[in-house]
ModelCIF file with pLDDT and N, C-alpha, C, O atoms, coordinates in Angstrom:
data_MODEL
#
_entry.id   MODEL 
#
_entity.id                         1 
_entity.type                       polymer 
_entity.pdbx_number_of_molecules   1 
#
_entity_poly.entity_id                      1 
_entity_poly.type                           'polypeptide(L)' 
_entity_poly.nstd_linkage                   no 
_entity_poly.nstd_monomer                   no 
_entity_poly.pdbx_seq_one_letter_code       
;(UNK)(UNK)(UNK)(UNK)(UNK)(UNK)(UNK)(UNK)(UNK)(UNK)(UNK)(UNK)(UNK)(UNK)(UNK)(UNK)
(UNK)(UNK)(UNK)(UNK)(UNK)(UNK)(UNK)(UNK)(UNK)(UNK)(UNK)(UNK)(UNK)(UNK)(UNK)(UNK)
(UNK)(UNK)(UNK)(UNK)(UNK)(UNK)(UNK)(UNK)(UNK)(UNK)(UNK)(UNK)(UNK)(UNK)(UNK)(UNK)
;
_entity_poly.pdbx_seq_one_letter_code_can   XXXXXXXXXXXXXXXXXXXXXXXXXXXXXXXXXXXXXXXXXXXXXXXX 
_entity_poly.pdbx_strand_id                 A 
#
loop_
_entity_poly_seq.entity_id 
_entity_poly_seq.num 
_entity_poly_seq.mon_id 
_entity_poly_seq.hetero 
1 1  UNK n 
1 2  UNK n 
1 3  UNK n 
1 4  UNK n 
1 5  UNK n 
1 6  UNK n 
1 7  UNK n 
1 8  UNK n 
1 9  UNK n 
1 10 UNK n 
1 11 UNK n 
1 12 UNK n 
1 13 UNK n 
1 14 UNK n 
1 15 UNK n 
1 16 UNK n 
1 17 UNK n 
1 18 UNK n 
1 19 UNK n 
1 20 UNK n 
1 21 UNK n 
1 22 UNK n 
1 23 UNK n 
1 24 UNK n 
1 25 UNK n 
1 26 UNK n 
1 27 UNK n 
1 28 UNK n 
1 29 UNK n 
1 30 UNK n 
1 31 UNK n 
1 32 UNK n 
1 33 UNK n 
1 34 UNK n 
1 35 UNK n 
1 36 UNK n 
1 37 UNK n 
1 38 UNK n 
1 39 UNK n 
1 40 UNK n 
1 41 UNK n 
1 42 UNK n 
1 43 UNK n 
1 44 UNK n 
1 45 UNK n 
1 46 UNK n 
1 47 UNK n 
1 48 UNK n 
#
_struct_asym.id          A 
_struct_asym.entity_id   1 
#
loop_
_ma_qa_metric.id 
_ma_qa_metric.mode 
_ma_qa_metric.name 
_ma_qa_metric.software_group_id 
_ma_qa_metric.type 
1 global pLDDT . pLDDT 
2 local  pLDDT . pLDDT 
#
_ma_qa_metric_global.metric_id      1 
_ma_qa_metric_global.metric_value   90.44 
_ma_qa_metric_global.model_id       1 
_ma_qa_metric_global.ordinal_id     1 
#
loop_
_ma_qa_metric_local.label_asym_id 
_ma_qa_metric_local.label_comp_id 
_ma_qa_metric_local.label_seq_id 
_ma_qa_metric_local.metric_id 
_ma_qa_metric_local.metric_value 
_ma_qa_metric_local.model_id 
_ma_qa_metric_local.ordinal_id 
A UNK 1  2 90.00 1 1  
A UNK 2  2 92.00 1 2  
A UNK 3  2 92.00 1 3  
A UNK 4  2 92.00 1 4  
A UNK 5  2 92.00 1 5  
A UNK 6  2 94.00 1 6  
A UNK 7  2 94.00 1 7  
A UNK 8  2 94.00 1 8  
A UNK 9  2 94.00 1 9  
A UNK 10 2 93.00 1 10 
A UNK 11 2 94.00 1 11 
A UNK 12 2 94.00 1 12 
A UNK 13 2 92.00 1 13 
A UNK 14 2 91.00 1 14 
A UNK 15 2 91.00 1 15 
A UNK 16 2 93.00 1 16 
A UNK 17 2 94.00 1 17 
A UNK 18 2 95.00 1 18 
A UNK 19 2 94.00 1 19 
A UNK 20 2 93.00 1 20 
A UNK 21 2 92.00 1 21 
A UNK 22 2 92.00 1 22 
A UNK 23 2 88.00 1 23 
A UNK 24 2 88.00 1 24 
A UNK 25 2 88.00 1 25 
A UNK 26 2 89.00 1 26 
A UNK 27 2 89.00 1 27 
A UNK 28 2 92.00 1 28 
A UNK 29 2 93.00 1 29 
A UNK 30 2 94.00 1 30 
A UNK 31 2 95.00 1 31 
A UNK 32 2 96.00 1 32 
A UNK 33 2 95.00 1 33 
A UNK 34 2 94.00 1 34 
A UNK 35 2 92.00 1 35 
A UNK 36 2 88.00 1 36 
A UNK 37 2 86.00 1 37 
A UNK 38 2 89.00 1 38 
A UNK 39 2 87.00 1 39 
A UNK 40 2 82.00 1 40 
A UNK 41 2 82.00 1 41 
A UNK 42 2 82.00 1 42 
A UNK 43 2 79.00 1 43 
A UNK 44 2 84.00 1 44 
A UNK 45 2 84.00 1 45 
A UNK 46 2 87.00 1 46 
A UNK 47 2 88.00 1 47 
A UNK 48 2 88.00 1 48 
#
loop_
_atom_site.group_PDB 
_atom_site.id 
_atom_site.type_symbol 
_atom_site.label_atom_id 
_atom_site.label_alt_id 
_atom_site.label_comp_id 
_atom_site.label_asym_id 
_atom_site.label_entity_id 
_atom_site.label_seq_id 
_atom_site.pdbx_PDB_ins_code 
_atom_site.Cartn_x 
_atom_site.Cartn_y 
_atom_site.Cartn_z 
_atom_site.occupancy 
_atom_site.B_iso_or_equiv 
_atom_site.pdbx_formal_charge 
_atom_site.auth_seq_id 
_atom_site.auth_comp_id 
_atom_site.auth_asym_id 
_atom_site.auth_atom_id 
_atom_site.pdbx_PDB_model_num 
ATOM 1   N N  . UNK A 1 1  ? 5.822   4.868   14.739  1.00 90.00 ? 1  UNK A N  1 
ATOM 2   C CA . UNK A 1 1  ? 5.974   4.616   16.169  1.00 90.00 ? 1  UNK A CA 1 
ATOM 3   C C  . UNK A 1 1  ? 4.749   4.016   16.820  1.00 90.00 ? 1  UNK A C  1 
ATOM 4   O O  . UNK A 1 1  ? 4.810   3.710   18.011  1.00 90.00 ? 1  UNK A O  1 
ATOM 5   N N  . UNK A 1 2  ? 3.717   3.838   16.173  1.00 92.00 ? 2  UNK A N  1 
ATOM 6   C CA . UNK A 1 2  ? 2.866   2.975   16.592  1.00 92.00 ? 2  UNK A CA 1 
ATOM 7   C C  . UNK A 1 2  ? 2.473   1.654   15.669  1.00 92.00 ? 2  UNK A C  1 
ATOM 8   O O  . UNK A 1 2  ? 2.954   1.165   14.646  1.00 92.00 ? 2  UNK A O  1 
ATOM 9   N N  . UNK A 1 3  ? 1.615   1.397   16.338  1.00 92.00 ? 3  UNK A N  1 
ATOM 10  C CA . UNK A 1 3  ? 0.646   -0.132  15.408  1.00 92.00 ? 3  UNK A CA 1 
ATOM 11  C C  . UNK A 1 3  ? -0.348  0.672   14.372  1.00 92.00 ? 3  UNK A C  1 
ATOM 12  O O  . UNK A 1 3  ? -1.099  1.640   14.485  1.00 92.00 ? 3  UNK A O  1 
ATOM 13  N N  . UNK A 1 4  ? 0.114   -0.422  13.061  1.00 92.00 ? 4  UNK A N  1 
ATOM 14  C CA . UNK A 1 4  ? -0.699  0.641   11.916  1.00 92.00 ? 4  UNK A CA 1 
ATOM 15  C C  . UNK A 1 4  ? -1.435  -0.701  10.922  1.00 92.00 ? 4  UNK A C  1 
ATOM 16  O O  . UNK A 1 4  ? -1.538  -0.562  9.703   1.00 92.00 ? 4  UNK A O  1 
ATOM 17  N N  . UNK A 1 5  ? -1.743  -1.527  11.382  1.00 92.00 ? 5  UNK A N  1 
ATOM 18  C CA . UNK A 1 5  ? -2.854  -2.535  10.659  1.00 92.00 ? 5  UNK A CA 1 
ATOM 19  C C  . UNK A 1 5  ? -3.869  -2.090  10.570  1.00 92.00 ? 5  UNK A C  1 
ATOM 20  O O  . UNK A 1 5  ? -4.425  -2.300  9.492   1.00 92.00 ? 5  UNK A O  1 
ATOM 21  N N  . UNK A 1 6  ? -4.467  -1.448  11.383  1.00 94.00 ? 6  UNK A N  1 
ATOM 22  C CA . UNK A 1 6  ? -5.785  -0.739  11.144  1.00 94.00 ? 6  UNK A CA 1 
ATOM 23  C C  . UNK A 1 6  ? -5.857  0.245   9.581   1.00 94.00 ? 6  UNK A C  1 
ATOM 24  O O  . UNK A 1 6  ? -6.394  0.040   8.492   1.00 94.00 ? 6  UNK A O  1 
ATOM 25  N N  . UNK A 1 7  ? -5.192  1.139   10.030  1.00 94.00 ? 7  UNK A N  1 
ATOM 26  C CA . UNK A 1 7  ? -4.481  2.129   8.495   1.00 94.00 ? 7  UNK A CA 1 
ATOM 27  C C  . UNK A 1 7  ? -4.191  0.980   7.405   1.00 94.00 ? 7  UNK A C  1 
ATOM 28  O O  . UNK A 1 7  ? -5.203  0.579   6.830   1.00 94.00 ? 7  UNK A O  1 
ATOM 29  N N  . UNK A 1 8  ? -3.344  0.568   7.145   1.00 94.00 ? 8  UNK A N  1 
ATOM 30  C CA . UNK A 1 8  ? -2.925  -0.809  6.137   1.00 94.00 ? 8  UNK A CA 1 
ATOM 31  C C  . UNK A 1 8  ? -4.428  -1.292  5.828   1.00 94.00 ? 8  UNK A C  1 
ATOM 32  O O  . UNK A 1 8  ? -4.849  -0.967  4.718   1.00 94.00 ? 8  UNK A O  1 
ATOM 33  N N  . UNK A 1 9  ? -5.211  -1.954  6.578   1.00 94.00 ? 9  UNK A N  1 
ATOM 34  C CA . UNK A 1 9  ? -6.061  -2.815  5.908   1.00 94.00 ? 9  UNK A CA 1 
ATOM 35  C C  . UNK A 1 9  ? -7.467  -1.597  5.341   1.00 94.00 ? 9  UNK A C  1 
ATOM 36  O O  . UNK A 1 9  ? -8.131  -1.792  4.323   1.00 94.00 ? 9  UNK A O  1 
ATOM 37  N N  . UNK A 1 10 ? -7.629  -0.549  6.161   1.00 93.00 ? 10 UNK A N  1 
ATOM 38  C CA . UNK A 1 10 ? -8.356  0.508   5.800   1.00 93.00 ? 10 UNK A CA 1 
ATOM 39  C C  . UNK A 1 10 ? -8.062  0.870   4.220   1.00 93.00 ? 10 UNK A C  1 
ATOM 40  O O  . UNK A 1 10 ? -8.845  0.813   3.272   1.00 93.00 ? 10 UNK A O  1 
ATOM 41  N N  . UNK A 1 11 ? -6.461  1.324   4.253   1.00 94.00 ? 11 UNK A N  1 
ATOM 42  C CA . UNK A 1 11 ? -5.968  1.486   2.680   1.00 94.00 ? 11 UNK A CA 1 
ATOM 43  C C  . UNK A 1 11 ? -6.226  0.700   1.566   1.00 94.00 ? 11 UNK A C  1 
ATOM 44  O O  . UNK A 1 11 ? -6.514  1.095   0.436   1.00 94.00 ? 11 UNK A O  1 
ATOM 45  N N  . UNK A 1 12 ? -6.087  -0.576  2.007   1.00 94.00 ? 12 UNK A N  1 
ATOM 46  C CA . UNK A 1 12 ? -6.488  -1.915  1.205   1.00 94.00 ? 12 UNK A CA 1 
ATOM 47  C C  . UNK A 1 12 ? -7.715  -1.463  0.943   1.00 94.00 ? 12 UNK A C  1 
ATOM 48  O O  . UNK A 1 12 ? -7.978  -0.834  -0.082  1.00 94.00 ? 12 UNK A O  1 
ATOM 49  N N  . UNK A 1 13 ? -8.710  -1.798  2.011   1.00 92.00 ? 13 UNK A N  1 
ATOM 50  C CA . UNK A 1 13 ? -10.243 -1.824  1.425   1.00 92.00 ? 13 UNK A CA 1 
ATOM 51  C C  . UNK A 1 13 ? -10.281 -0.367  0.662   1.00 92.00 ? 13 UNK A C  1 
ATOM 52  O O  . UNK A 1 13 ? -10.998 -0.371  -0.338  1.00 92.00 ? 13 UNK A O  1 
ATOM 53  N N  . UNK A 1 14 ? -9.799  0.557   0.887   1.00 91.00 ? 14 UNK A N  1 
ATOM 54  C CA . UNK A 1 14 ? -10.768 1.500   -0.126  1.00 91.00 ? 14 UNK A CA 1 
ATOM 55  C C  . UNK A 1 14 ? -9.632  1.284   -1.530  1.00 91.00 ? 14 UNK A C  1 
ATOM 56  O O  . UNK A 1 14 ? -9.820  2.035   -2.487  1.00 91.00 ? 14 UNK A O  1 
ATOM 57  N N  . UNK A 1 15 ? -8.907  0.638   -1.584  1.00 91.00 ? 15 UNK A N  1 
ATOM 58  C CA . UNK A 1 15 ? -7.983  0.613   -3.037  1.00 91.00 ? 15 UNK A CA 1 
ATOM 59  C C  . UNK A 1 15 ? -7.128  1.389   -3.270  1.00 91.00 ? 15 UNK A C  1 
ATOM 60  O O  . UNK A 1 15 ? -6.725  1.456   -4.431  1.00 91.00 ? 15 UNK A O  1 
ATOM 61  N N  . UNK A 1 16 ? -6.600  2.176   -2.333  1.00 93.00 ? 16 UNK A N  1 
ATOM 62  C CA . UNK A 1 16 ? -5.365  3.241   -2.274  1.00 93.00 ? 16 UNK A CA 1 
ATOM 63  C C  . UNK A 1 16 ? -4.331  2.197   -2.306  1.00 93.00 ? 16 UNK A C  1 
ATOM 64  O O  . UNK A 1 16 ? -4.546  1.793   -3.449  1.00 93.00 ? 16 UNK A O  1 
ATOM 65  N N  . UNK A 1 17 ? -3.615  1.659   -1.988  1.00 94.00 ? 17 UNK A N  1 
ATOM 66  C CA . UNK A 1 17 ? -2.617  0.772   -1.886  1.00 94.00 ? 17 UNK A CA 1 
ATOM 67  C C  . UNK A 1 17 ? -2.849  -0.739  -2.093  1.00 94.00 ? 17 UNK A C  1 
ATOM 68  O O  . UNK A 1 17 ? -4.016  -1.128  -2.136  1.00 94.00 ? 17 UNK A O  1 
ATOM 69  N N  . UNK A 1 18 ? -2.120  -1.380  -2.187  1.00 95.00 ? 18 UNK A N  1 
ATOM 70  C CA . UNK A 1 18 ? -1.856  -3.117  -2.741  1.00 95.00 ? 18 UNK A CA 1 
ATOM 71  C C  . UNK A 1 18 ? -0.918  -3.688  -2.214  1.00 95.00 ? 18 UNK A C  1 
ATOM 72  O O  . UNK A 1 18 ? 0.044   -3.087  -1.735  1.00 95.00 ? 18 UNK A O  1 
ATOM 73  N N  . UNK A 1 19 ? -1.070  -5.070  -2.222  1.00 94.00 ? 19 UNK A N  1 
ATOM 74  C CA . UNK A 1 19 ? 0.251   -5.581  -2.091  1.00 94.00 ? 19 UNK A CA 1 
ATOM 75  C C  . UNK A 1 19 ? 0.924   -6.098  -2.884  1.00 94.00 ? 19 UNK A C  1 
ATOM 76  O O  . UNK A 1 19 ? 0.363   -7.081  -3.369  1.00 94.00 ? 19 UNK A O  1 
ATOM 77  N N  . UNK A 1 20 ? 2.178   -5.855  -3.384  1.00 93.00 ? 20 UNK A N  1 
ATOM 78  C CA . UNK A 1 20 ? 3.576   -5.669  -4.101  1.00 93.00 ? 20 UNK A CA 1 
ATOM 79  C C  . UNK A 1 20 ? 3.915   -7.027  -3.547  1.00 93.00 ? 20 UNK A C  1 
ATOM 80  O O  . UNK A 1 20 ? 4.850   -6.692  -2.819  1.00 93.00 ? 20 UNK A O  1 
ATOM 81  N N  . UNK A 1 21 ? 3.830   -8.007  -3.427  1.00 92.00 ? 21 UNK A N  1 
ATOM 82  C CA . UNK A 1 21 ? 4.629   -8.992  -2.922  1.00 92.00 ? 21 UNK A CA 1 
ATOM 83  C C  . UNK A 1 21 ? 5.218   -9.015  -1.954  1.00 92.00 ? 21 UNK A C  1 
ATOM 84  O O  . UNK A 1 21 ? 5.233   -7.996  -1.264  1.00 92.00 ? 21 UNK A O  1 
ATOM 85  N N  . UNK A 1 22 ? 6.131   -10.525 -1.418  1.00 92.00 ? 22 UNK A N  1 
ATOM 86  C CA . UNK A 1 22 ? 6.491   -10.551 -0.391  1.00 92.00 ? 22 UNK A CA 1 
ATOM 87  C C  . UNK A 1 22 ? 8.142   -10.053 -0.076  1.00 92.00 ? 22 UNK A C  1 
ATOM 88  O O  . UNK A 1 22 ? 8.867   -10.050 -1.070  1.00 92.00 ? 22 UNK A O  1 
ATOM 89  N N  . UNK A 1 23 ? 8.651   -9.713  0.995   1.00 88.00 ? 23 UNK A N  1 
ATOM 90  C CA . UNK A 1 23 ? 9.873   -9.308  1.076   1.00 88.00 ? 23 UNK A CA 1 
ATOM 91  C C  . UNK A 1 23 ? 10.461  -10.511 1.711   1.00 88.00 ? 23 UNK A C  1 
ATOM 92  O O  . UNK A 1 23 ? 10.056  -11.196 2.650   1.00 88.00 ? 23 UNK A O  1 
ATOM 93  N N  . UNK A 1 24 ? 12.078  -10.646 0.573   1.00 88.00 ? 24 UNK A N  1 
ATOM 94  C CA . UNK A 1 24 ? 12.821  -11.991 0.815   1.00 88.00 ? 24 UNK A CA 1 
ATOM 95  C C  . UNK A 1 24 ? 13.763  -11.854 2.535   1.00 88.00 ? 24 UNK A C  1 
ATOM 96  O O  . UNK A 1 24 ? 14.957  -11.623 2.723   1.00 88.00 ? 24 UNK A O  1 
ATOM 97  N N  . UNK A 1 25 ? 12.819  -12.066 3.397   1.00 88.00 ? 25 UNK A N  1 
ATOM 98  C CA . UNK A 1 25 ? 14.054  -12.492 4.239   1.00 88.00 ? 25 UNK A CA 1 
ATOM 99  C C  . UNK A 1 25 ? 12.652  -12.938 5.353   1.00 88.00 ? 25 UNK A C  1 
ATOM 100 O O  . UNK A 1 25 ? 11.475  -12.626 5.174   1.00 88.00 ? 25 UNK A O  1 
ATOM 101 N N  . UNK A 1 26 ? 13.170  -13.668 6.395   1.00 89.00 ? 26 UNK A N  1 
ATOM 102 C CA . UNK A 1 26 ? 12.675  -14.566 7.456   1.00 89.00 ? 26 UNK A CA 1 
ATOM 103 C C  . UNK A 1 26 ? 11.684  -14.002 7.826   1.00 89.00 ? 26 UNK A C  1 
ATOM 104 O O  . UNK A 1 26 ? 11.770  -12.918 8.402   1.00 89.00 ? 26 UNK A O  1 
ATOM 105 N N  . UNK A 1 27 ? 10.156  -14.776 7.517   1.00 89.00 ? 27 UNK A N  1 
ATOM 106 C CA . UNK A 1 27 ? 9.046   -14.221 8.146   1.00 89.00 ? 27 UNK A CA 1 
ATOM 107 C C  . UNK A 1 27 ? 8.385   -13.657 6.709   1.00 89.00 ? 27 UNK A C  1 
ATOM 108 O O  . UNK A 1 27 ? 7.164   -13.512 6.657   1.00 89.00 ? 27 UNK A O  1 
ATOM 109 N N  . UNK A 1 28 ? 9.320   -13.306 5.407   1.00 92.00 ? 28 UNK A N  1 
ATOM 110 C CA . UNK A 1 28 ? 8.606   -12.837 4.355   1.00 92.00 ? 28 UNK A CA 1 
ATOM 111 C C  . UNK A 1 28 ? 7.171   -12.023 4.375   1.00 92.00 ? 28 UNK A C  1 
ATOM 112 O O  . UNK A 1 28 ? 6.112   -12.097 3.753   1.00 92.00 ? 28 UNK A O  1 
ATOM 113 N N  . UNK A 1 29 ? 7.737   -11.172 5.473   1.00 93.00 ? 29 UNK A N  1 
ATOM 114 C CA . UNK A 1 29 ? 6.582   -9.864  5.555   1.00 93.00 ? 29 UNK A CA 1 
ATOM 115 C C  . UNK A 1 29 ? 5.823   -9.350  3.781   1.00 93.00 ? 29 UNK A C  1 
ATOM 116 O O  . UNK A 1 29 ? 6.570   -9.479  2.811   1.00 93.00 ? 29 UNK A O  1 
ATOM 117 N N  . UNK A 1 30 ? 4.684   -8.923  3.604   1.00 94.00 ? 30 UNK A N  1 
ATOM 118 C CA . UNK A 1 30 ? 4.016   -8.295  2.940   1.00 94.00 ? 30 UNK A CA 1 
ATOM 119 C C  . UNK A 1 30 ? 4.639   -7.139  2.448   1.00 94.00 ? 30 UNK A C  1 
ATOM 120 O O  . UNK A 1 30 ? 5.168   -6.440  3.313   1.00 94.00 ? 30 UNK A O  1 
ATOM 121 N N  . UNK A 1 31 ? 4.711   -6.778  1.363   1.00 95.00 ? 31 UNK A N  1 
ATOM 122 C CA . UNK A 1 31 ? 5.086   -5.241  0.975   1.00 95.00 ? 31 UNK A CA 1 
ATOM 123 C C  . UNK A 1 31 ? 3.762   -4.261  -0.119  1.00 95.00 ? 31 UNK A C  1 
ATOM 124 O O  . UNK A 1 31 ? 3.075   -4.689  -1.046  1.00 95.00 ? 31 UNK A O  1 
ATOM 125 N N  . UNK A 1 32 ? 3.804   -3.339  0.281   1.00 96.00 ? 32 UNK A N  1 
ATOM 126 C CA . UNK A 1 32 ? 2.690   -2.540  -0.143  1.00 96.00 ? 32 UNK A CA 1 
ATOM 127 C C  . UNK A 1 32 ? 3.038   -1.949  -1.090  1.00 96.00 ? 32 UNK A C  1 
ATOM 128 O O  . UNK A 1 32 ? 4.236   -2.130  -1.308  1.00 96.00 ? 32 UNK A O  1 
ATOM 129 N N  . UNK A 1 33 ? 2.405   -1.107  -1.998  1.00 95.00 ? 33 UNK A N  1 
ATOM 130 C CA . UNK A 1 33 ? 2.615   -0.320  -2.705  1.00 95.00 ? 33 UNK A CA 1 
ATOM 131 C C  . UNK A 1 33 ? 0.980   1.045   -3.342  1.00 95.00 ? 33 UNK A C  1 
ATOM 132 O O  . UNK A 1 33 ? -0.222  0.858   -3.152  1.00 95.00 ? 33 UNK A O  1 
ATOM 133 N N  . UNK A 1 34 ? 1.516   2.017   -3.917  1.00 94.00 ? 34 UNK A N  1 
ATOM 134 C CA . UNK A 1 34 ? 0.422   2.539   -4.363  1.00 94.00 ? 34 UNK A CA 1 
ATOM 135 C C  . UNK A 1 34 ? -0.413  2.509   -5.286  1.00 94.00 ? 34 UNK A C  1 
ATOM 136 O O  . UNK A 1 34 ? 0.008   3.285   -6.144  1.00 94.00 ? 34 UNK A O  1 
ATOM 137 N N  . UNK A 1 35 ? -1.630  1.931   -5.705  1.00 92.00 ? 35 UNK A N  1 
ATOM 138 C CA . UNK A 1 35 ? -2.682  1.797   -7.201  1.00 92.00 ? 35 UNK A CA 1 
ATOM 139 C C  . UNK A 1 35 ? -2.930  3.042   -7.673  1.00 92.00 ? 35 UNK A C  1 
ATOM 140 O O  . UNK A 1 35 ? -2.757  4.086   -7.045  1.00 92.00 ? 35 UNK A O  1 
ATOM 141 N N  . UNK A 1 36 ? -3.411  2.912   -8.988  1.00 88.00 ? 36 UNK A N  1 
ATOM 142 C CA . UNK A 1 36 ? -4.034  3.682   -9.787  1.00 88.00 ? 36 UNK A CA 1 
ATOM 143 C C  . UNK A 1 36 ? -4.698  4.462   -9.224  1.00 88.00 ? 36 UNK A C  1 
ATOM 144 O O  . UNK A 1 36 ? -4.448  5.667   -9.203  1.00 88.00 ? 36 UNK A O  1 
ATOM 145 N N  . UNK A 1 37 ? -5.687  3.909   -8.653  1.00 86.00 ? 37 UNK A N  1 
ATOM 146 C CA . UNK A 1 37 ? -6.608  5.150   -7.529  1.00 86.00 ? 37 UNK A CA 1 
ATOM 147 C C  . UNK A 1 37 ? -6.213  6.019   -6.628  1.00 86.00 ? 37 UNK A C  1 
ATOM 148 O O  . UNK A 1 37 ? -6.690  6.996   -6.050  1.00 86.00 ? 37 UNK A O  1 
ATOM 149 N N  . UNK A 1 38 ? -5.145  5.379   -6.646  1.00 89.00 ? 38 UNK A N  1 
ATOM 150 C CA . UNK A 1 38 ? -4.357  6.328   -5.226  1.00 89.00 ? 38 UNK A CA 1 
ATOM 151 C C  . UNK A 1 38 ? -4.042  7.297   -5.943  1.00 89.00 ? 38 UNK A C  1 
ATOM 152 O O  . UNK A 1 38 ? -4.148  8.400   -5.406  1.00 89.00 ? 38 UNK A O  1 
ATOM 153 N N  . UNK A 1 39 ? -3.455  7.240   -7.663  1.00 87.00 ? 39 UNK A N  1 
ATOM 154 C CA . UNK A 1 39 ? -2.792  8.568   -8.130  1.00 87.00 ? 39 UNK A CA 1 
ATOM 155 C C  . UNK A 1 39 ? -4.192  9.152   -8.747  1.00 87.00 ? 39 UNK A C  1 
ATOM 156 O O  . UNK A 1 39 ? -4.106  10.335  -9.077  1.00 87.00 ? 39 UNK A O  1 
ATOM 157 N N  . UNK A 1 40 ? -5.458  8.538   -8.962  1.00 82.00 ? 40 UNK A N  1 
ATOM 158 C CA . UNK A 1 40 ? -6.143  9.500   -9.810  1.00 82.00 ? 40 UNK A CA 1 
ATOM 159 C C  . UNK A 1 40 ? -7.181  10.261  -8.366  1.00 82.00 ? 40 UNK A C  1 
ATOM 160 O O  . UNK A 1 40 ? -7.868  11.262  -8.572  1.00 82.00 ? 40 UNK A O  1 
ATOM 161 N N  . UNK A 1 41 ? -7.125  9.662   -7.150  1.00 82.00 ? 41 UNK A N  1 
ATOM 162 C CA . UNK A 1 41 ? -7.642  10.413  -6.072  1.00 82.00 ? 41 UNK A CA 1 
ATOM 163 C C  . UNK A 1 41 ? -6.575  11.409  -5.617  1.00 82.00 ? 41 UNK A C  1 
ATOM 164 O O  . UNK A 1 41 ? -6.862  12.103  -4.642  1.00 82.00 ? 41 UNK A O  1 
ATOM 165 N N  . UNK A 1 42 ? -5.657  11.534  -6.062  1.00 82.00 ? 42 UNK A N  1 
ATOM 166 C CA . UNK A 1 42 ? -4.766  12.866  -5.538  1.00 82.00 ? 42 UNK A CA 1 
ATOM 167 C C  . UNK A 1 42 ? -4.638  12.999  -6.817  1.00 82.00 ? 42 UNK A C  1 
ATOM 168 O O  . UNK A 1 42 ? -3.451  12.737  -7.013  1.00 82.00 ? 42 UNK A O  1 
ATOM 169 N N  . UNK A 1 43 ? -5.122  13.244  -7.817  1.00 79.00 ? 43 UNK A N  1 
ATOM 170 C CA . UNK A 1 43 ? -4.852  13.818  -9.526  1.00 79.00 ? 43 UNK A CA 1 
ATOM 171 C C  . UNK A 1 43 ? -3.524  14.053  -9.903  1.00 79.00 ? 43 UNK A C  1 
ATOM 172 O O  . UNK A 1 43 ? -3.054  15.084  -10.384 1.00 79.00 ? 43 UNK A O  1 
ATOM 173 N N  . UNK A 1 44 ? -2.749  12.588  -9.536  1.00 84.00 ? 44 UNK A N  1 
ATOM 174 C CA . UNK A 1 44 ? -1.588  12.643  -9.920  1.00 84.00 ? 44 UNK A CA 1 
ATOM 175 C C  . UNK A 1 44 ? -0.810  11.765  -11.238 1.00 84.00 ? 44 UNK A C  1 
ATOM 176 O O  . UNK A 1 44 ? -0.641  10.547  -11.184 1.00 84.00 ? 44 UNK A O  1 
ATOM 177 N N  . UNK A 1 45 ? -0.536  12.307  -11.982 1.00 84.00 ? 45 UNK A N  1 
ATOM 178 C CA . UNK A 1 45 ? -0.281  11.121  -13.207 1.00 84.00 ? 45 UNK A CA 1 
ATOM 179 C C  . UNK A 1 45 ? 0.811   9.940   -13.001 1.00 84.00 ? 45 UNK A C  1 
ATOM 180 O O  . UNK A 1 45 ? 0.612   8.830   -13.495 1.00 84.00 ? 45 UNK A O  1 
ATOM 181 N N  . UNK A 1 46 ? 2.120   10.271  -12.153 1.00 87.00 ? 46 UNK A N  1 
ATOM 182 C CA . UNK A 1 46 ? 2.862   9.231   -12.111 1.00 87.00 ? 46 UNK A CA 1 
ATOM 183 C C  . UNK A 1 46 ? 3.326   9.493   -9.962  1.00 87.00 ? 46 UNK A C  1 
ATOM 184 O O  . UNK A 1 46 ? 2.974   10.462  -9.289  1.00 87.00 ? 46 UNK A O  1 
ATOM 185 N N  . UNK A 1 47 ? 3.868   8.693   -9.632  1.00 88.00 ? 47 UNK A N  1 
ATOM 186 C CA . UNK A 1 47 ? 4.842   8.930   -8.486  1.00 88.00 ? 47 UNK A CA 1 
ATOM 187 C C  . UNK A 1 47 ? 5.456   10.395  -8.366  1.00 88.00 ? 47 UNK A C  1 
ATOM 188 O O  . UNK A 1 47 ? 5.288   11.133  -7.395  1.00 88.00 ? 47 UNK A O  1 
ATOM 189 N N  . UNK A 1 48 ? 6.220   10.710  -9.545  1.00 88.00 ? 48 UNK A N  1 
ATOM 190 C CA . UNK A 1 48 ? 7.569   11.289  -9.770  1.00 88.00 ? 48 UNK A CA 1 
ATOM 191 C C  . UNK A 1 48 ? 6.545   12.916  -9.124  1.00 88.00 ? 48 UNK A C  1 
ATOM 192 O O  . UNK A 1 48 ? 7.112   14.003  -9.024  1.00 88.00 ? 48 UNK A O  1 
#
């Protein structure tokens, strides 16, 4: 419910998240996803 670029590019720079490519429809927004670091800074081995 708010504006979250700040958060997004914060995530980026420290390497918690990435971007996954673009999403197919008008405007082809950015899509994120979570890195390696993200699971070994919460000591997690997979998503699941």
């Amino acid at each position: 419910g708010v504006d979250s670029a700040y958060s997004i590019s914060a995530l980026l720079n420290k390497k918690l998240i990435e971007e996954a490519g673009r999403l197919n429809v008008p405007g082809r927004p950015i899509q994120y996803r979570t890195t390696a670091d993200f699971l070994r800074t919460f000591g997690l081995s997979s998503l699941e």
